[in-house]
Protein backbone atom coordinates (compact mmCIF):
# COMPACT_ATOMS: atom_id res chain seq x y z
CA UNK A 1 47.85 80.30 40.23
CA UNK A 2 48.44 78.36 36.65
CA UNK A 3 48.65 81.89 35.04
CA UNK A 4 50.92 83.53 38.05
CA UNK A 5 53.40 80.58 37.22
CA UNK A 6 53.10 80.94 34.00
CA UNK A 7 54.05 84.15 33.64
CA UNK A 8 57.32 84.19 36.06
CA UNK A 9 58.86 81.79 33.90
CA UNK A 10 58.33 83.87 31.16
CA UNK A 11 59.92 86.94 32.78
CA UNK A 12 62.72 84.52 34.41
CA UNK A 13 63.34 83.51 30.66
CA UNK A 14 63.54 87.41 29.40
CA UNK A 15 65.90 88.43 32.39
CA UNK A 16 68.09 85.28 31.44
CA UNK A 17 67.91 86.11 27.29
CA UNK A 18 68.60 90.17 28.29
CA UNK A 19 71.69 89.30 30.70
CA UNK A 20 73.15 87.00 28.00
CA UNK A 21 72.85 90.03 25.31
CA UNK A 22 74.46 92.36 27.50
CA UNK A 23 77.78 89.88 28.43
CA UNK A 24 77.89 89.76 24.79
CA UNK A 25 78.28 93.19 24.29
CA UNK A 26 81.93 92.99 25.65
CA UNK A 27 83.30 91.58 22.37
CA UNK A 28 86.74 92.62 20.87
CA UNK A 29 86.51 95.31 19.20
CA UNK A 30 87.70 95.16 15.69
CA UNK A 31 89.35 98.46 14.34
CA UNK A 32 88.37 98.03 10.82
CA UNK A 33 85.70 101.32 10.50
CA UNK A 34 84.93 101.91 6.90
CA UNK A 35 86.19 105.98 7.05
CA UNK A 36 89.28 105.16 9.71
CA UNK A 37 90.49 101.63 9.60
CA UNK A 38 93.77 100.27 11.42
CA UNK A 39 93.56 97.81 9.35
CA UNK A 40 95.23 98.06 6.47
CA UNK A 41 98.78 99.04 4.43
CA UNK A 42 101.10 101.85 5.53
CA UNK A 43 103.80 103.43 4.06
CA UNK A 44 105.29 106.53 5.23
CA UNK A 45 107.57 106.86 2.12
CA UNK A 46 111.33 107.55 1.70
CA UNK A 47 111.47 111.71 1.59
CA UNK A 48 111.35 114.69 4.19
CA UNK A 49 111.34 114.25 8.09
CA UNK A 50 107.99 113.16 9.17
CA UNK A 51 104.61 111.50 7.41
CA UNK A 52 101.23 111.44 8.94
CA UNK A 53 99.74 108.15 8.22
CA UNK A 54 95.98 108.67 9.23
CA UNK A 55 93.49 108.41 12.13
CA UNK A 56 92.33 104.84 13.46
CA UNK A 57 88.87 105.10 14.97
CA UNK A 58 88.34 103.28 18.40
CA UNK A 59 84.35 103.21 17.87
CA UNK A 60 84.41 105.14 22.11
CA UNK A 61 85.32 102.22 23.43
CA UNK A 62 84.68 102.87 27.39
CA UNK A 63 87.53 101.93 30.38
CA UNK A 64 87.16 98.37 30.14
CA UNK A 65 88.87 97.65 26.94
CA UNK A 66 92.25 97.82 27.81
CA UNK A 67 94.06 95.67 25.60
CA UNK A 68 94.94 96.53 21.98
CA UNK A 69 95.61 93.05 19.60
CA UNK A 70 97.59 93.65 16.51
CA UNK A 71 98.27 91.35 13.90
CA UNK A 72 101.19 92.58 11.41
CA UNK A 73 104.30 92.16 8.56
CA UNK A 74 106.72 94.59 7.67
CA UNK A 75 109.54 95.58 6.91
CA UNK A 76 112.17 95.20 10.02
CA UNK A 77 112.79 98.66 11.08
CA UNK A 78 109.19 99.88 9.88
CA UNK A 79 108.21 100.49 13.82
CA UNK A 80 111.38 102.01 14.67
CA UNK A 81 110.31 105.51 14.93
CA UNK A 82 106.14 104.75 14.66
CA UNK A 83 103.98 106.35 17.59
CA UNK A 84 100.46 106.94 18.61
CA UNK A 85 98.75 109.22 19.66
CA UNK A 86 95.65 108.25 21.58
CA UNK A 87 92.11 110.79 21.66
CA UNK A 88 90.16 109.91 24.71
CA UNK A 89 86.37 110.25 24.97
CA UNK A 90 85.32 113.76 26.16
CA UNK A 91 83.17 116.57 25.01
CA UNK A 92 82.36 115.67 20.92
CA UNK A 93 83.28 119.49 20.21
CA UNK A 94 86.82 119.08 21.31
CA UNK A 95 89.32 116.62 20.56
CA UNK A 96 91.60 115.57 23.65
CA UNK A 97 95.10 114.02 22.98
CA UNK A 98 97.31 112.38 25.24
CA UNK A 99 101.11 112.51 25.08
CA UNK A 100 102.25 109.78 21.66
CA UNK A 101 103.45 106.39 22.58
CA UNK A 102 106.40 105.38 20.48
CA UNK A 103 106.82 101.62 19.23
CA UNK A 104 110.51 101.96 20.71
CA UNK A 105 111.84 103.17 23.87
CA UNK A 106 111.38 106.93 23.69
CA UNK A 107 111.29 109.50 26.88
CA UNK A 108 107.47 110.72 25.44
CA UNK A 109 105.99 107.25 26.16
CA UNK A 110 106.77 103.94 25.29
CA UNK A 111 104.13 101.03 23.86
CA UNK A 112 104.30 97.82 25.91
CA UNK A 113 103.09 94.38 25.62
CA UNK A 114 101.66 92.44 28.01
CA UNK A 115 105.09 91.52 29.43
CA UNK A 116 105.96 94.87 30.01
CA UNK A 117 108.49 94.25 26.73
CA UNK A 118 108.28 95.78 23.39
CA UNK A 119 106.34 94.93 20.51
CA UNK A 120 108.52 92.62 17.62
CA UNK A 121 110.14 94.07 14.60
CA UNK A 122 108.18 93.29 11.35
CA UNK A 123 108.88 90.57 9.02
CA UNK A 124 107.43 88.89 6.08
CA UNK A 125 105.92 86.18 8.56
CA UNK A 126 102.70 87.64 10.31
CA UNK A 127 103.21 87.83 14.07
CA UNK A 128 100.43 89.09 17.01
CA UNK A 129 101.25 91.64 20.23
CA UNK A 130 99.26 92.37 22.35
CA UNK A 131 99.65 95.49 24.13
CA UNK A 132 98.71 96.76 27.34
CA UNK A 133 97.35 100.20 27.06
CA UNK A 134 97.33 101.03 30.62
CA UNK A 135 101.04 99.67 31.05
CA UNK A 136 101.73 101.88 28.14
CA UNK A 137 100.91 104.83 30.04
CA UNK A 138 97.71 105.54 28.07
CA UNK A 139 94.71 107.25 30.27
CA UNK A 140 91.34 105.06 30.10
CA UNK A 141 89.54 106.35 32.87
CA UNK A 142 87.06 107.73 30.33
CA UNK A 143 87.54 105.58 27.85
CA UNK A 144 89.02 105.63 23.99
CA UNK A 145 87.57 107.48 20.85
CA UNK A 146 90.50 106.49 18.20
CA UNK A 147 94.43 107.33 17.86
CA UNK A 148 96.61 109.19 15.19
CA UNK A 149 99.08 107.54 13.26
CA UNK A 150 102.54 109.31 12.91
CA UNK A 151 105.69 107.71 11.52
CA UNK A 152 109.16 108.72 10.27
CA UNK A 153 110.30 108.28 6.12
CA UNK A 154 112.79 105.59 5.21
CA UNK A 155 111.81 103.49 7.85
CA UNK A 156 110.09 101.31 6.32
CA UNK A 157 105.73 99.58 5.29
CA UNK A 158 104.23 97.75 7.27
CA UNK A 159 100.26 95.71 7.27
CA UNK A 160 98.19 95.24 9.76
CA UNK A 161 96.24 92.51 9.21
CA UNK A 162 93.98 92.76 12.31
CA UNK A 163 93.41 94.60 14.65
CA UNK A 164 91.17 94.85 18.22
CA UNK A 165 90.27 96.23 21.47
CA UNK A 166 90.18 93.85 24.21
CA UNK A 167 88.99 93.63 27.73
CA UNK A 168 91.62 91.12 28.65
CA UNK A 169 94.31 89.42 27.35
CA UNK A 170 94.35 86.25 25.80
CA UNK A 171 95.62 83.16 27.57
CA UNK A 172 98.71 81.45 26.90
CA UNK A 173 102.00 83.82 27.98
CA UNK A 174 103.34 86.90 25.97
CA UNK A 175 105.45 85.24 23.36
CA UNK A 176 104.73 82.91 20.51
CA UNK A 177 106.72 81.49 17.44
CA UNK A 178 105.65 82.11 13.96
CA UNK A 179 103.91 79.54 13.44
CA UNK A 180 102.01 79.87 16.51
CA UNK A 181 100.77 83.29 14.70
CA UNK A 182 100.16 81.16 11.61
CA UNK A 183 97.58 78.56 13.07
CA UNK A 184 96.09 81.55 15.24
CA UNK A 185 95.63 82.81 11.60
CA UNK A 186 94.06 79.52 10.18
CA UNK A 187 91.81 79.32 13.02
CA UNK A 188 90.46 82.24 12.42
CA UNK A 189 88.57 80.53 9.45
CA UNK A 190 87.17 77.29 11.29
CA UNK A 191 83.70 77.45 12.05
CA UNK A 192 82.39 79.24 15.46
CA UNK A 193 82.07 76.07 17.23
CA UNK A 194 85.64 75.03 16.68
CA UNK A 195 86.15 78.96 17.64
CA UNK A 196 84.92 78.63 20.89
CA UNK A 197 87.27 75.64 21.59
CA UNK A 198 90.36 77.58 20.25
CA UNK A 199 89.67 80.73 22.52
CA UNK A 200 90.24 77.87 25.92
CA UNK A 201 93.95 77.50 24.97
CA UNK A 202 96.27 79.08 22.41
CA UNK A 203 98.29 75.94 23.23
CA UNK A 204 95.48 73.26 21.78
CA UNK A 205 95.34 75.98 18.48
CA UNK A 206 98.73 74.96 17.34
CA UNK A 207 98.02 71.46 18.16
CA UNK A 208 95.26 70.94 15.93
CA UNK A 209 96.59 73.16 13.41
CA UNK A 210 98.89 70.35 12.22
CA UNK A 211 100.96 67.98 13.73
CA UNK A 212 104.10 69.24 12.96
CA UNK A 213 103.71 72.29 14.72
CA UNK A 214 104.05 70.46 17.97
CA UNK A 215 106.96 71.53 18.76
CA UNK A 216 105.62 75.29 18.91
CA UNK A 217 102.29 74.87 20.74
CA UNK A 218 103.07 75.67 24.29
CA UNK A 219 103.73 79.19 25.45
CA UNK A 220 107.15 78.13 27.08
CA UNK A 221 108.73 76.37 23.85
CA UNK A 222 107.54 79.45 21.84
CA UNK A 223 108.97 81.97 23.90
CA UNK A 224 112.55 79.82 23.29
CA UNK A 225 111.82 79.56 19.61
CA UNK A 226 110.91 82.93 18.60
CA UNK A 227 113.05 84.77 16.61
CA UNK A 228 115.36 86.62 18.39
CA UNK A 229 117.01 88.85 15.47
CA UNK A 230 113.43 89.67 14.56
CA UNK A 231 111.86 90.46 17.73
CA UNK A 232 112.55 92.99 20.51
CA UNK A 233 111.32 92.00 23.74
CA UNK A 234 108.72 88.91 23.97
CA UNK A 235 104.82 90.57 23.33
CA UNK A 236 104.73 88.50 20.76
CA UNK A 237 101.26 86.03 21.12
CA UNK A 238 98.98 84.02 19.09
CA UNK A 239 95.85 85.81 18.56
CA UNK A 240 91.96 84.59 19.97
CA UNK A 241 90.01 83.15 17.26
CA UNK A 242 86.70 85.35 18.10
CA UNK A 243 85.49 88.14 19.73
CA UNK A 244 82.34 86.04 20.87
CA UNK A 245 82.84 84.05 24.25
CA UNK A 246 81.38 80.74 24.89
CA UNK A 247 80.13 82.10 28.52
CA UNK A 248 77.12 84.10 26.53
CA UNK A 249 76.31 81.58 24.02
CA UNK A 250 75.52 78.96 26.95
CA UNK A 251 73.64 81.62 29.17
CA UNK A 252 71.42 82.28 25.49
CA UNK A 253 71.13 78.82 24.96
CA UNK A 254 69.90 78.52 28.84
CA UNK A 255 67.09 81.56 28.61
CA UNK A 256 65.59 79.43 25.62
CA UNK A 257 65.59 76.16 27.89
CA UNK A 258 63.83 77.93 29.97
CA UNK A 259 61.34 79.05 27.71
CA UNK A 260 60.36 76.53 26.25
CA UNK A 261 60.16 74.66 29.51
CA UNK A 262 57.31 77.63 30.25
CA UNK A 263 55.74 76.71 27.32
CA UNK A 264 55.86 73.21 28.44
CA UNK A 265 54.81 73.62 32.02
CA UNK A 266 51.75 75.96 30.27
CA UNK A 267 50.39 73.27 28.49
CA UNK A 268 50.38 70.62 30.70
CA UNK A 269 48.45 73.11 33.14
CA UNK A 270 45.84 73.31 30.28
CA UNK A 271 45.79 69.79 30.14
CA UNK A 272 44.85 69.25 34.00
């Protein structure tokens, strides 16, 4: 009987420690491979009628990342003619395109934020959109490989800064000021604890960035604050600070409660 018990806490505490490893799987994605990064500088130059700007590799993300989080400066009219054009997983011997999305309003397909709006020109300040792949028109019943980059001359670089798959969008609305983007950005250096606190509320991130930021740190006031001669449409929002939820940390930290109460339990049965 002591070793039947014994041993079902032990495989209660493995089942617990497994299904805490597997919600953690379902991280952002970051898109910064070493061969085919999104992150990074673009310029599609000044001459001739059309520039390539590179592949961005998606890592075969599967349906459930739907969401694509991009952090970014520019130059104004630098997504003006900018499309992609997204490879979804199929057979590895053949590569299968869909249609290109274009950052503008364009009868091919048309990239759209969360709000159904368009992503904000680029400026010198960073700003976040986050757009919605399957409102975008973009097929993920079998899931994303990566996306070509294609762009126009003369219209301007751009940076992306950062860059990630999602399975769902961030809380706190569609639209943010700039310096809603710039505390999401400061965040991102605070220690994982103070990580996990950020991800509740994009609203408490500008608070505790610094007090006089106040006026910015609800959704509603940003949306009224951003700038309009900058931005076209709203998707505008401050970024997560992690791609790690809190939800698997406390079902880990759980399966090792557990276990040691086994070990516990074990040695007070030795005892009697």
């Amino acid at each position: 009987m002591k070793k039947t018990f014994k041993k079902l806490l032990v495989m209660v505490s493995a089942v617990v420690l497994t299904f805490s490893m597997n919600v953690a799987a379902a991280e952002d994605i970051v898109l910064n491979d070493s061969g085919s990064p999104f992150i990074k500088s673009f310029d599609p130059g000044t001459s001739g009628e059309y520039k390539y700007l590179g592949y961005a590799y998606c890592f075969e993300v599967g349906p459930e990342y739907k969401y694509l989080q991009i952090t970014y400066t520019g130059d104004p009219t630098a997504f003006d003619e900018l499309r992609l054009e997204f490879v979804v997983n199929s057979d590895p011997s053949e590569e299968k395109k869909l249609t290109p999305v274009w950052f503008r309003e364009n009868d091919e397909g048309t990239v759209r934020t969360t709000d159904g709006g368009l992503v904000p020109n680029p400026s010198d300040k960073e700003q976040t959109a986050v757009i919605d792949l399957e409102k975008s028109g973009i097929d993920l019943s079998t899931g994303i490989r990566a996306f070509h980059i294609h762009d126009t001359p003369g219209k301007g670089k751009f940076t992306i800064t950062d860059a990630r798959l999602m399975t769902s969008a961030p809380k706190g609305g569609a639209s943010a000021s700039a310096s809603d983007v710039k505390s999401s950005s400061d965040d991102k250096k605070a220690s994982s604890d103070s990580k996990s606190k950020s991800s509740s509320s994009t609203d408490s991130k500008s608070s505790d960035s610094s007090s006089s930021k106040d006026s910015s740190a609800s959704s509603a006031s940003a949306s009224s604050s951003s700038d309009s001669s900058e931005s076209v449409g709203g998707g505008a929002t401050a970024a997560p600070t992690t791609g790690s939820a809190t939800y698997p940390i406390a079902i880990a930290i759980g399966g090792i409660v557990v276990a040691g109460a086994a070990l516990v339990a074990s040695k007070k049965m030795k005892i009697q």
